[in-house]
Protein backbone atom coordinates (compact mmCIF):
# COMPACT_ATOMS: atom_id res chain seq x y z
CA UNK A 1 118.53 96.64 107.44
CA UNK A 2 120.82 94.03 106.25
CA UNK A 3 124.03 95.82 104.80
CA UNK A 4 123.50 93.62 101.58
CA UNK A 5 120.25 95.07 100.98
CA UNK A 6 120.58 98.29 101.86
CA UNK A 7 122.53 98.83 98.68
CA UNK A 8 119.76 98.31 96.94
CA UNK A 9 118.24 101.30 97.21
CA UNK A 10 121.10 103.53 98.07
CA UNK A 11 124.00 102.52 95.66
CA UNK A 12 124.41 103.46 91.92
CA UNK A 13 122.22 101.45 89.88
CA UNK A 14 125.04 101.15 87.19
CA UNK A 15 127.49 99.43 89.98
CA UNK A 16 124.73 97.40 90.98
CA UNK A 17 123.48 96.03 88.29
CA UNK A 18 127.23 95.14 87.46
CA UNK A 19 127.48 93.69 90.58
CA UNK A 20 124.67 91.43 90.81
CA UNK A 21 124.69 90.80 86.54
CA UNK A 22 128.52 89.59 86.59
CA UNK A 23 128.11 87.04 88.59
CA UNK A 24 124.60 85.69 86.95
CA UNK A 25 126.31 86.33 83.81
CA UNK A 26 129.19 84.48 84.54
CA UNK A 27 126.99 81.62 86.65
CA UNK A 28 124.90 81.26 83.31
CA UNK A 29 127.72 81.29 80.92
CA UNK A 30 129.10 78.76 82.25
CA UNK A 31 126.28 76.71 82.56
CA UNK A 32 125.68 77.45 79.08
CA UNK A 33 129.05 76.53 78.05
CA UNK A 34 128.50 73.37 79.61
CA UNK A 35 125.95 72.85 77.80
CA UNK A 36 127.59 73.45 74.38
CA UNK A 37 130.54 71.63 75.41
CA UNK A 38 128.50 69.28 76.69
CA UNK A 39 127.22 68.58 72.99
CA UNK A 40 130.40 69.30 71.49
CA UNK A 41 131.50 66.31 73.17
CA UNK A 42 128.35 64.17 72.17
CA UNK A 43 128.65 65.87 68.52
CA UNK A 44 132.41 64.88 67.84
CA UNK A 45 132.51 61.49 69.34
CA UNK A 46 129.13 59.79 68.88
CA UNK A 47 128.30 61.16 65.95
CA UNK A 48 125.75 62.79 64.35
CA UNK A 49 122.65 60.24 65.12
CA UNK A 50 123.86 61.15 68.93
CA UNK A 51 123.01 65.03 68.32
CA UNK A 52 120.13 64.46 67.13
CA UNK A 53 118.96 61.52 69.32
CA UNK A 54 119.79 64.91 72.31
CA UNK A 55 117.80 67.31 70.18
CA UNK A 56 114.65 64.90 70.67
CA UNK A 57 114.72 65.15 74.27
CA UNK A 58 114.74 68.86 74.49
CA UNK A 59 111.14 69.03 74.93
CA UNK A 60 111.48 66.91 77.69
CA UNK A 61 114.17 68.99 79.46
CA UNK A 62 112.02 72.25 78.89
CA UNK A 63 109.03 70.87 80.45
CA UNK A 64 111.60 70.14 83.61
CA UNK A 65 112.83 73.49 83.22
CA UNK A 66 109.37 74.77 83.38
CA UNK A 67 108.90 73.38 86.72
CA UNK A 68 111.83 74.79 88.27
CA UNK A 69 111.49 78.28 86.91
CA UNK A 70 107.67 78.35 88.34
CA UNK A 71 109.03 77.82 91.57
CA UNK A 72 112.58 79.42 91.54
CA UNK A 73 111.40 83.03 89.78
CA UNK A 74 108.12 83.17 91.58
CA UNK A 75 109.95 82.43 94.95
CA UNK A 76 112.78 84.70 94.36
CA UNK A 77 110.65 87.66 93.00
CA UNK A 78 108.53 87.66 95.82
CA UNK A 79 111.47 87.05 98.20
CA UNK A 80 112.97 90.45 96.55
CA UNK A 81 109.32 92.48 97.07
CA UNK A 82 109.29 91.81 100.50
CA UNK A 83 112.41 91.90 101.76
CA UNK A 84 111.84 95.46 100.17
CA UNK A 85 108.78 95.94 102.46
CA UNK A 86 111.37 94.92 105.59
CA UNK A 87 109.17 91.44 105.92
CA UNK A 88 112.51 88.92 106.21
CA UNK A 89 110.04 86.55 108.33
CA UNK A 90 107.64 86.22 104.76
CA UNK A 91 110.75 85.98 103.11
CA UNK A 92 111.93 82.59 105.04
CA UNK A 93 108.50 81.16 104.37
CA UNK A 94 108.58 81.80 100.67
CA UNK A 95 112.04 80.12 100.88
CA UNK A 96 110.67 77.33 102.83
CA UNK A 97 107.32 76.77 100.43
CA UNK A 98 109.88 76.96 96.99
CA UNK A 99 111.87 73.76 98.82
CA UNK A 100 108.84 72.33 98.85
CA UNK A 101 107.28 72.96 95.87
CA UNK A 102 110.60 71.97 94.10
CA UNK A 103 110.51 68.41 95.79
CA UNK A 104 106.88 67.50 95.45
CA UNK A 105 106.44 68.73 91.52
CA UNK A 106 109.64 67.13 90.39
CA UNK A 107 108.45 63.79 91.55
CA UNK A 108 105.50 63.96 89.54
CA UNK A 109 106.85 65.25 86.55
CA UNK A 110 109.65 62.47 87.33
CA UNK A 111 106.73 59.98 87.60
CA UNK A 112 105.47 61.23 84.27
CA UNK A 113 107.89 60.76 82.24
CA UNK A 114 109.28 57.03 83.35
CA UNK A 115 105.24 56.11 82.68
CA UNK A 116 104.92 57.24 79.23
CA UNK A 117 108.85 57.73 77.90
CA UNK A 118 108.22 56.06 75.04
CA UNK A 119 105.15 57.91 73.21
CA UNK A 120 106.93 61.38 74.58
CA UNK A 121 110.19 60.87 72.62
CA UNK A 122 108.00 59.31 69.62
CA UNK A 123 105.23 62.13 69.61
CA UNK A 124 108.81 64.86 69.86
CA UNK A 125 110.04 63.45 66.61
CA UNK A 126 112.47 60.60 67.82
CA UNK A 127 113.09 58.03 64.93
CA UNK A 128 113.73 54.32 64.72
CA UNK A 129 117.73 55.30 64.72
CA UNK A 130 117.47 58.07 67.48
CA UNK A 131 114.65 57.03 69.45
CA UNK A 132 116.85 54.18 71.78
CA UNK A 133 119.63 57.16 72.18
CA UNK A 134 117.37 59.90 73.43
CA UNK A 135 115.73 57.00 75.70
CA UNK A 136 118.52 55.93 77.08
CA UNK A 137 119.74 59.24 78.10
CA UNK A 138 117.01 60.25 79.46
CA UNK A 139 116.56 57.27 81.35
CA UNK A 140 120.04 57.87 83.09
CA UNK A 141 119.22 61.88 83.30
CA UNK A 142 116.16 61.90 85.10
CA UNK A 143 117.17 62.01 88.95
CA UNK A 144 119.33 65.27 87.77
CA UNK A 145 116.31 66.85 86.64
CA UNK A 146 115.26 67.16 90.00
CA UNK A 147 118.52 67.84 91.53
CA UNK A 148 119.15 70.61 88.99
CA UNK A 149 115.77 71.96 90.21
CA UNK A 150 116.94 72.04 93.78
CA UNK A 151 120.39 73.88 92.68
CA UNK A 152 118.35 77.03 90.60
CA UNK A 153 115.62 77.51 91.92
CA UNK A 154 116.77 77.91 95.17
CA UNK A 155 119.62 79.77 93.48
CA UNK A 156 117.84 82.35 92.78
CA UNK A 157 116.60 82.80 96.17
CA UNK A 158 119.82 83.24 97.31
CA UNK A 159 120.71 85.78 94.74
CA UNK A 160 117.50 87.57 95.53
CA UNK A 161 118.12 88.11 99.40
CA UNK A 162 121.77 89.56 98.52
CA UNK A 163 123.80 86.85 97.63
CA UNK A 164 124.70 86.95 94.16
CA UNK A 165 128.56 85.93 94.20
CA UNK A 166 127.50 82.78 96.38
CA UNK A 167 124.25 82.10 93.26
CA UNK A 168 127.30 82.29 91.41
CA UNK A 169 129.77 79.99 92.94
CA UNK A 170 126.34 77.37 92.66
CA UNK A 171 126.38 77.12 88.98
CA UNK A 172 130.31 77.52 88.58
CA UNK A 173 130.82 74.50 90.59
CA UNK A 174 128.15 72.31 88.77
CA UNK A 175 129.38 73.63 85.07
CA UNK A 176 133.26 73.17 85.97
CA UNK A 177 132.56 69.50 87.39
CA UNK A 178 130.28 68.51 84.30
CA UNK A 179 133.26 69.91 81.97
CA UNK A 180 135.89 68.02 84.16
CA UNK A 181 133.25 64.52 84.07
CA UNK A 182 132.00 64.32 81.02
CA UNK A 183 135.51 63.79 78.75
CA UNK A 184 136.36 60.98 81.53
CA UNK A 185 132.62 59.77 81.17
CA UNK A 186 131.94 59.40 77.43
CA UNK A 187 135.37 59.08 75.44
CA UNK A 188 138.40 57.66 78.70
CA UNK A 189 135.40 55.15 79.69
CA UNK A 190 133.51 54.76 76.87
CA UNK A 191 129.97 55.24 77.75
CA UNK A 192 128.97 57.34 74.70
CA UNK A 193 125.74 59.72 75.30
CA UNK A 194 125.13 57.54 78.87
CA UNK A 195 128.57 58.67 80.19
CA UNK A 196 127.05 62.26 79.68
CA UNK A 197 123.90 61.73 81.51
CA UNK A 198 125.46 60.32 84.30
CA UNK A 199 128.03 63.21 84.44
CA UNK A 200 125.31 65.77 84.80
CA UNK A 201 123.27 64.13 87.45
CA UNK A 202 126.92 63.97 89.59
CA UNK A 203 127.16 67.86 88.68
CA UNK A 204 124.35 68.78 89.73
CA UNK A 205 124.43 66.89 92.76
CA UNK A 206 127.06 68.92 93.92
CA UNK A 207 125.47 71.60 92.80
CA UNK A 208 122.09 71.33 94.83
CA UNK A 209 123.91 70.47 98.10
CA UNK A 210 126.25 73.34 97.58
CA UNK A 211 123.38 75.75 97.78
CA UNK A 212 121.48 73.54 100.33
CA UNK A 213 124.64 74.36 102.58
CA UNK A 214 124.34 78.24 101.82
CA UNK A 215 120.83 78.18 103.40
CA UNK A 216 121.42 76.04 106.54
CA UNK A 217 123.99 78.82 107.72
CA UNK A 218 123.07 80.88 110.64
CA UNK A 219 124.69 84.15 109.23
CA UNK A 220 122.37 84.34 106.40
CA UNK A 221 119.64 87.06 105.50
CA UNK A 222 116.67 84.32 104.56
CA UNK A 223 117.83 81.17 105.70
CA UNK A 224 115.80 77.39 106.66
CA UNK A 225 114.29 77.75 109.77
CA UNK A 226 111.98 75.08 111.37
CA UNK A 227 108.20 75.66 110.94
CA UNK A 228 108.69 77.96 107.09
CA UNK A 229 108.30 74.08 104.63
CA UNK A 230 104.64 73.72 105.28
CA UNK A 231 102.68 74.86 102.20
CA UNK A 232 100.74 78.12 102.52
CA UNK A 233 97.92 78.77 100.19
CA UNK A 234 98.93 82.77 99.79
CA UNK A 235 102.64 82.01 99.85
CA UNK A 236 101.60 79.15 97.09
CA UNK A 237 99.41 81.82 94.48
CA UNK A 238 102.24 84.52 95.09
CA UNK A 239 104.59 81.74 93.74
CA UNK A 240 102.91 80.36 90.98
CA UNK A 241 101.65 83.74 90.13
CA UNK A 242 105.17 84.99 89.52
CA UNK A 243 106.72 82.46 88.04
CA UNK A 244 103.96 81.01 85.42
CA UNK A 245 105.10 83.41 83.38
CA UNK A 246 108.56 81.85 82.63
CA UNK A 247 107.42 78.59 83.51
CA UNK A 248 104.51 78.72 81.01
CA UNK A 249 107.36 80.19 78.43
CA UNK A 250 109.71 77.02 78.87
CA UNK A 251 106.43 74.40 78.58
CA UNK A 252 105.54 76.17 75.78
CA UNK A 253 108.98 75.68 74.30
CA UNK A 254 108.41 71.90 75.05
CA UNK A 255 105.34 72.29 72.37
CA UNK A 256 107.65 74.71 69.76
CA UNK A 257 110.38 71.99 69.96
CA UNK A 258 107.73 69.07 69.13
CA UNK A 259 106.17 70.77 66.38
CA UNK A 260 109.68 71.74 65.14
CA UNK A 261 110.93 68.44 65.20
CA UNK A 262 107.75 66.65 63.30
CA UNK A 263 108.02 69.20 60.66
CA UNK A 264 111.87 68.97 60.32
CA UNK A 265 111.74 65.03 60.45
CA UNK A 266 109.31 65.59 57.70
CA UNK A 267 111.14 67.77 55.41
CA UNK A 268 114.90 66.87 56.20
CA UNK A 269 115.21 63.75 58.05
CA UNK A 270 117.61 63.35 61.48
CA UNK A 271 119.86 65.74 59.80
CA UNK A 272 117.84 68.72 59.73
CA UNK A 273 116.86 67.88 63.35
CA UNK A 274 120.40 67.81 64.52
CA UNK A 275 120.99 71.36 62.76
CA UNK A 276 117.95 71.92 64.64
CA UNK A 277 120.02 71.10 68.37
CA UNK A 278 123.30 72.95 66.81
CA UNK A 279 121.09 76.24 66.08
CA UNK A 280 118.94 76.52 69.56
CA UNK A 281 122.10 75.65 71.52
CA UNK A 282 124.27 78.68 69.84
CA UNK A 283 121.56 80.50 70.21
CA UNK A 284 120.74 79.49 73.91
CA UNK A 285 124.15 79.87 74.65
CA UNK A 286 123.31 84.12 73.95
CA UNK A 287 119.92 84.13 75.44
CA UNK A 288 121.43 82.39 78.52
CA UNK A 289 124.16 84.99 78.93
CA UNK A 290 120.87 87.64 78.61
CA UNK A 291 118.76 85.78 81.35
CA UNK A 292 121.93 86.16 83.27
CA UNK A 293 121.17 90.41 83.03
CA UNK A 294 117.58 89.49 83.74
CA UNK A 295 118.62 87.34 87.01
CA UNK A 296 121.39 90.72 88.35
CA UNK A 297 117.97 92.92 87.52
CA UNK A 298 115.31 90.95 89.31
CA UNK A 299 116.35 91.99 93.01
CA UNK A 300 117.05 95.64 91.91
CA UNK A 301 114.19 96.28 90.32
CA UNK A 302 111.80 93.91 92.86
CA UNK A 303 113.59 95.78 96.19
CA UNK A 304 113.13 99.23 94.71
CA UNK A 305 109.83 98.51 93.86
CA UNK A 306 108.66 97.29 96.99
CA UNK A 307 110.79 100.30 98.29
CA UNK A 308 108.54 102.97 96.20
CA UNK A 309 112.23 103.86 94.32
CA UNK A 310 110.79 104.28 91.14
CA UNK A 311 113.43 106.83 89.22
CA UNK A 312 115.80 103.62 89.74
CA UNK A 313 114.02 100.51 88.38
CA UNK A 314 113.19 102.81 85.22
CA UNK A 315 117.08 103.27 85.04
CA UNK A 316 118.22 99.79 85.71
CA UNK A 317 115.51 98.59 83.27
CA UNK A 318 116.86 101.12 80.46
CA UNK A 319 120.49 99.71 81.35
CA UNK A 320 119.63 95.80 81.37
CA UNK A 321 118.10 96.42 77.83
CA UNK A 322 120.62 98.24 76.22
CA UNK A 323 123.69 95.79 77.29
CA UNK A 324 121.38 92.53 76.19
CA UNK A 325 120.97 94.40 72.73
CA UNK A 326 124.21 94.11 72.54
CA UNK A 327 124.70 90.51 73.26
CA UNK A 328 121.98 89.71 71.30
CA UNK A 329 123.14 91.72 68.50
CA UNK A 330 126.58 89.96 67.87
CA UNK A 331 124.83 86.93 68.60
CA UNK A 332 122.92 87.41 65.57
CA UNK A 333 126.20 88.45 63.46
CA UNK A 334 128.16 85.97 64.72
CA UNK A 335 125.39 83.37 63.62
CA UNK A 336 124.88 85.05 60.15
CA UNK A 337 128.22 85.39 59.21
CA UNK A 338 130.26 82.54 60.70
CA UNK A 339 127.43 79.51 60.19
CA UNK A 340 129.53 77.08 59.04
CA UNK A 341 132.78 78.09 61.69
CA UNK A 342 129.92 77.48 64.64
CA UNK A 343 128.60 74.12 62.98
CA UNK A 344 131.43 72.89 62.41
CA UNK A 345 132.34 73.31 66.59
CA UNK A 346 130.06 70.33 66.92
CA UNK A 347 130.75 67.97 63.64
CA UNK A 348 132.46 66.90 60.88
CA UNK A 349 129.68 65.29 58.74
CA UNK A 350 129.87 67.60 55.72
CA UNK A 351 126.02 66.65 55.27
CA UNK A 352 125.09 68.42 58.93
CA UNK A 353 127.41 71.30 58.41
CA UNK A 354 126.15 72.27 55.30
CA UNK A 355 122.20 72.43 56.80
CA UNK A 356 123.53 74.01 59.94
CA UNK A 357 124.52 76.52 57.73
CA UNK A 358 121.41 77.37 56.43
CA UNK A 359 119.61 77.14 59.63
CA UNK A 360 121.43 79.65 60.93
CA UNK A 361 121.21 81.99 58.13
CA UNK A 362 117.83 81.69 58.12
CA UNK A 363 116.92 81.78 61.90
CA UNK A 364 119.08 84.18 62.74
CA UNK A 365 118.16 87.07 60.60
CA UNK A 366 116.04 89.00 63.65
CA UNK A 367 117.84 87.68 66.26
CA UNK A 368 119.07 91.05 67.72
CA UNK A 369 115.68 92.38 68.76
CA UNK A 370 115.46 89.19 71.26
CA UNK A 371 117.28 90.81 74.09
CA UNK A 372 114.72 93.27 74.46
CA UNK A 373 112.06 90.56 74.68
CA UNK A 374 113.86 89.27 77.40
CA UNK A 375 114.49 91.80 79.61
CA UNK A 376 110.90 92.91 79.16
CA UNK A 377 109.13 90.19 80.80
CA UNK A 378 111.61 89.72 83.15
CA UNK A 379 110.97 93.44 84.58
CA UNK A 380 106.88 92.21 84.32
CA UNK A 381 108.25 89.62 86.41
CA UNK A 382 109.94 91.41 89.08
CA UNK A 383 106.89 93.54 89.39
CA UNK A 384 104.73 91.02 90.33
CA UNK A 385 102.67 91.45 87.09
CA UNK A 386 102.03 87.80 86.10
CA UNK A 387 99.58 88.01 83.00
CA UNK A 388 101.68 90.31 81.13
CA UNK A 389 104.64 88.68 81.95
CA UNK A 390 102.79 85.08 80.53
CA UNK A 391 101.18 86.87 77.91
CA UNK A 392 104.57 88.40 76.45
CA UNK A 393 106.16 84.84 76.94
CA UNK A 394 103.46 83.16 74.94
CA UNK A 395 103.68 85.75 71.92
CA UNK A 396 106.65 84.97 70.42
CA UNK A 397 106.45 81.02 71.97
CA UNK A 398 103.03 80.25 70.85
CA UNK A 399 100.97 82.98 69.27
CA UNK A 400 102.98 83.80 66.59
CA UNK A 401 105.96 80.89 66.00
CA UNK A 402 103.13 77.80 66.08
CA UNK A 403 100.91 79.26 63.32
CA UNK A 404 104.00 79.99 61.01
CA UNK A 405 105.84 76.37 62.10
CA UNK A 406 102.90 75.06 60.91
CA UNK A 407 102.10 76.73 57.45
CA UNK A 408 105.48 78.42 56.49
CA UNK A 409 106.98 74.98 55.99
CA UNK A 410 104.01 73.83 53.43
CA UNK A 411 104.77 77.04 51.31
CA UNK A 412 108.70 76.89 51.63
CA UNK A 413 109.77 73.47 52.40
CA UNK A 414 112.72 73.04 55.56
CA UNK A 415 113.58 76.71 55.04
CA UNK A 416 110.04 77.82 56.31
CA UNK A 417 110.78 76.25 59.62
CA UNK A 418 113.76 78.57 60.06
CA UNK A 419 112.22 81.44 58.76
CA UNK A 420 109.31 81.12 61.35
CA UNK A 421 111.82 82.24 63.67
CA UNK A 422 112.90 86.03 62.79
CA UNK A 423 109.06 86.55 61.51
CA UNK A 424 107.78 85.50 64.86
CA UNK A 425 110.24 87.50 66.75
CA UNK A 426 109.55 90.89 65.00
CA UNK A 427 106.08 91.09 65.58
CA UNK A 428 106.39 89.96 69.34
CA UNK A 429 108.93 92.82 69.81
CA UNK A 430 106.19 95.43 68.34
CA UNK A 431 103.94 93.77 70.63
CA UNK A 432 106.57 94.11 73.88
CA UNK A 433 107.32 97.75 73.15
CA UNK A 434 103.78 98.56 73.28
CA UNK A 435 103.12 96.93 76.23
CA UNK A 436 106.28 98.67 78.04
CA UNK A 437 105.31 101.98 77.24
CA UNK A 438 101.86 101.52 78.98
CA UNK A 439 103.34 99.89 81.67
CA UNK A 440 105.93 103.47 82.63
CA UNK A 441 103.01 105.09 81.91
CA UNK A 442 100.93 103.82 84.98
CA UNK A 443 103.52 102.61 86.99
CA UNK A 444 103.56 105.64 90.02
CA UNK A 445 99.93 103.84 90.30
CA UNK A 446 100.75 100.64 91.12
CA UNK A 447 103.21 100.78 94.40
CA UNK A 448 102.53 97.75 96.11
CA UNK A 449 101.32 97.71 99.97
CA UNK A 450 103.42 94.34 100.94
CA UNK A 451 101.25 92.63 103.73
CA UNK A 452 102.57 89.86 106.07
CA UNK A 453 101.83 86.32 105.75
């Protein structure tokens, strides 16, 4: 057994999951921090219009996301399950199938959205003054959509068979060149929002062939080897079974954010929908650092469950919740007491501070119990269990926050759009804990028998 995974199953799981979290941690912050720096940038120099002309094409960036994360959880999950069943030849062929996968659905989505740009941005609440900034970003941003699809979701294939310093490196080099780009790109040259775009799709160029490289080496556990990119029906449905659940999370997020931004063009104008971008990316820049947790637990928890190790998924579960409690915990303190400190981060228009303030106030208030959520489908995840894993996705995403998005706001103007938040969130945590304590319950039942493909 490779020496990488033998740990696995014989080290503590504390060390572990410090071992494989750090780096995902530290991966994600930075990519997160990117992000917010990212918009910092955009914030302080183009102005306000400029935030909000980057909040309309969210939607358009989740639905991206959603494609990647089908491929790059599902792949990596399954990659973790059977490595733990000693099948390394399956392994290379779900490798070889997520490559391909990656490739052929970000050309269609790719395809999709140069077709029918236009009534996308409009229909995601783009206005006469931000629609020609969010379509000319997007415009520019588009090949990196695919190339940042590459880069993670093959990332997390490589953290999966044992690698998770290397995942690591992946995203650090992509976040540090974007920091180091985008200053030169929008304010030394002058390209405004473009100069961004164009500094991510460089970043994540060197991103993608930086983890292309990793799995071209001979010395590796699951590697590219010739005859593994043909698509295999059983390899395909152990994919997509996986990794619908996260992928079916971030797509709905594409709906959440289009619904969100109609009502808040409706009820505050461009300003409310650039508090709108400072709120989700303070608070993705929390639930990033979380997903981080969730990427260090995947391989533990798959490889010991494919392994029949049972006493130490339920511990590294247990662990992974309690530390992303905590994150999400001051994230929610931070964002309660400090609104105005964190708005102001991304602007000086007194106008946009002063509503960021109250956005945060607002959607903040439950923020704490979001870690759990997390982690939670992220272990349904690593188990292979896809419909509970979609169904607690789609709880807080769509069961609960569209219904209140769309009547909270009628009964309490702009500040029911931010209270649809916490609401939503407490009742898809009561729903989560149930759902985790049947699933310890009848776990010793479900030990999978790992066949080869």
């Amino acid at each position: 057994m490779d020496t990488n995974l033998e740990a696995l199953v014989h080290r503590p799981v504390g060390r572990l999951l410090w071992e494989y979290s750090l780096p995902a941690v530290i991966g994600m912050l930075v990519t997160a921090l990117y992000n917010v720096v990212d918009r910092i940038f955009i914030g302080q120099w183009c102005g306000p219009d400029a935030i909000a002309g980057l909040t309309v094409t969210f939607p358009l960036m989740n639905l991206a996301t959603a494609v990647g994360t089908l491929v790059g959880v599902g792949s990596s999950s399954r990659v973790s399950i059977v490595l733990g069943a000693g099948q390394e030849s399956t392994a290379e062929k779900y490798l070889g199938n997520a490559l391909s996968l990656t490739i052929l659905n970000g050309c269609i989505y790719l395809m999709f959205f140069f077709l029918f740009l236009e009534p996308l941005l409009r229909g995601f609440g783009a206005s006469d003054v931000t629609y020609p900034i969010a379509s000319e970003y997007m415009l520019v941003l588009m090949p990196g959509l695919l190339l940042t699809n590459v880069a993670f979701s093959l990332n997390n294939v490589m953290r999966a068979s044992g690698y998770p310093k290397r995942a690591m490196a992946t995203m650090l080099i992509g976040a540090v060149a974007n920091c180091i780009l985008d200053p030169i790109f929008i304010k030394v040259l002058e390209l405004g929002i473009l100069g961004a775009a164009l500094a991510t799709d460089i970043a994540m160029a060197i991103s993608a062939i930086f983890v292309l490289w990793h799995f071209c080496r001979k010395d590796v556990t699951v590697g590219f080897r010739r005859g593994i990119y043909g698509l295999n029906w059983d390899i395909f449905i152990g994919i997509i079974s996986i990794g619908a659940a996260p992928a079916v999370v971030n797509a709905s997020a594409c709906a959440i954010n289009a619904i969100m931004n109609i009502k808040l063009l409706g009820y505050g104008g461009d300003t409310a929908i650039a508090a709108a971008g400072i709120f989700t990316t303070f608070a993705s820049l929390i639930t990033t650092i979380t997903i981080g947790i969730c990427q260090g637990m995947q391989p533990i928890v798959g490889y010991n469950y494919g392994a029949g190790r049972l006493d130490r998924l339920s511990r590294t579960y247990w662990l992974a919740v309690g530390v992303a409690t905590i994150l999400t915990l001051g994230g929610s303190v931070v964002g309660l007491c400090f609104p105005s400190t964190v708005a102001r981060a991304f602007t000086d228009s007194t106008e946009l501070i002063s509503v960021s303030d109250n956005a945060l106030r607002h959607s903040m208030l439950a923020f704490s119990v979001v870690g759990f959520q997390i982690i939670s489908t992220c272990l349904f995840q690593s188990l292979g269990k896809a419909a509970k894993s979609i169904f607690l996705g789609l709880i807080r995403q769509v069961i609960f926050l569209v219904p209140l998005l769309l009547w909270l706001p009628g009964q309490l103007g702009l500040n029911g759009v931010w209270l649809s938040f916490p609401i939503s969130d407490l009742f898809a945590t009561l729903v989560t804990a149930i759902l985790i304590i049947i699933q310890f319950r009848n776990i010793r039942e479900e030990i999978p028998k790992a066949v080869d493909i």
